[in-house]
Protein backbone atom coordinates (compact mmCIF):
# COMPACT_ATOMS: atom_id res chain seq x y z
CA UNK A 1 7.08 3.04 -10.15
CA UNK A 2 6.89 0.62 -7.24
CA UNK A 3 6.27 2.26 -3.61
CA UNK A 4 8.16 1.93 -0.69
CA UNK A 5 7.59 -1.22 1.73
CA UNK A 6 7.04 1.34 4.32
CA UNK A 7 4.31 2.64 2.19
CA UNK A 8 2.73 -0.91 1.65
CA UNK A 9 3.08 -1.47 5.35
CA UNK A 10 0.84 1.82 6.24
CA UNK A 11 -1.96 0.56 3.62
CA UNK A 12 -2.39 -2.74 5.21
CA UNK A 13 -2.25 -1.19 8.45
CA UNK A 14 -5.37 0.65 7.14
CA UNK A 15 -7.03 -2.46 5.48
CA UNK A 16 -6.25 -4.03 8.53
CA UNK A 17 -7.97 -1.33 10.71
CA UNK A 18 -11.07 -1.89 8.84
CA UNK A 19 -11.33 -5.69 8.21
CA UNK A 20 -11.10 -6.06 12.25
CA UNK A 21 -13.52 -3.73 12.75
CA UNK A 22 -16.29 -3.51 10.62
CA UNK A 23 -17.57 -7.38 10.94
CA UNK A 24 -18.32 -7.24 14.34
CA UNK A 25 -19.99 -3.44 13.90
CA UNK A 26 -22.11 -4.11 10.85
CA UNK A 27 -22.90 -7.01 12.95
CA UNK A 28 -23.99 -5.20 15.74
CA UNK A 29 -25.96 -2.62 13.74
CA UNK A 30 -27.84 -5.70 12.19
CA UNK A 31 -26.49 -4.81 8.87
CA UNK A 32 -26.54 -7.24 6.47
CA UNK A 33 -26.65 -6.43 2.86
CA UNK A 34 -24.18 -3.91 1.06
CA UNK A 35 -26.89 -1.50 -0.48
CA UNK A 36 -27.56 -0.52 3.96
CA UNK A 37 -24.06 -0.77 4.52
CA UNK A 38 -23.07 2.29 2.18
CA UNK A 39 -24.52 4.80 4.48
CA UNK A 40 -23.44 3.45 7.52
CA UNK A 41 -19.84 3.15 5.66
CA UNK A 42 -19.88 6.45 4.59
CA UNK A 43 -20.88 7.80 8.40
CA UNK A 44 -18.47 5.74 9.51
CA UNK A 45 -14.99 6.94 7.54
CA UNK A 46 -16.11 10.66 7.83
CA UNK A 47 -16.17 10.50 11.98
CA UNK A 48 -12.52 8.23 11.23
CA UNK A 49 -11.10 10.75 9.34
CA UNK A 50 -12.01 13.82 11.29
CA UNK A 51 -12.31 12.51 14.63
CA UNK A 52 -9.59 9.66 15.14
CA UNK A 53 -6.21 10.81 15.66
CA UNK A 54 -3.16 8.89 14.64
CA UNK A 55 -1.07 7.63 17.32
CA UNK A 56 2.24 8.75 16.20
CA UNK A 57 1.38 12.00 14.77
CA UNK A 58 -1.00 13.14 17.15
CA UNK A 59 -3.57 14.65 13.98
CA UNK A 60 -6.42 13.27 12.70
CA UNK A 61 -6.38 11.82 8.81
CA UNK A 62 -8.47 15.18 7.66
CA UNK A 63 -5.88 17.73 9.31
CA UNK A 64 -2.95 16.01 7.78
């Protein structure tokens, strides 16, 4: 089953989200090798998903 282009659209949105930010953060947090990334990573997606609140739907990812 193939998914929607809408659906594609809101995953690279998300991929998108991430590449532009986390270069210039792990940057800043003088991160440099994946093994001290993971933490920070993890940290990271928990405050996204329960702090950040779409735009459009005015919830965060963890209440939806």
């Amino acid at each position: 089953m193939q998914s929607a282009p809408e659906a594609k659209g809101k995953v690279e949105r998300n991929h998108q989200f991430w590449q532009n930010r986390l270069p210039p953060l792990l940057r800043a947090e003088n991160i440099t090798d994946l093994p001290a990334a993971n933490p920070f990573l993890d940290a990271l997606r928990k405050h996204h998903n329960s702090m950040e609140k779409h735009r459009e739907i005015g919830m965060t990812p963890q209440a939806a």
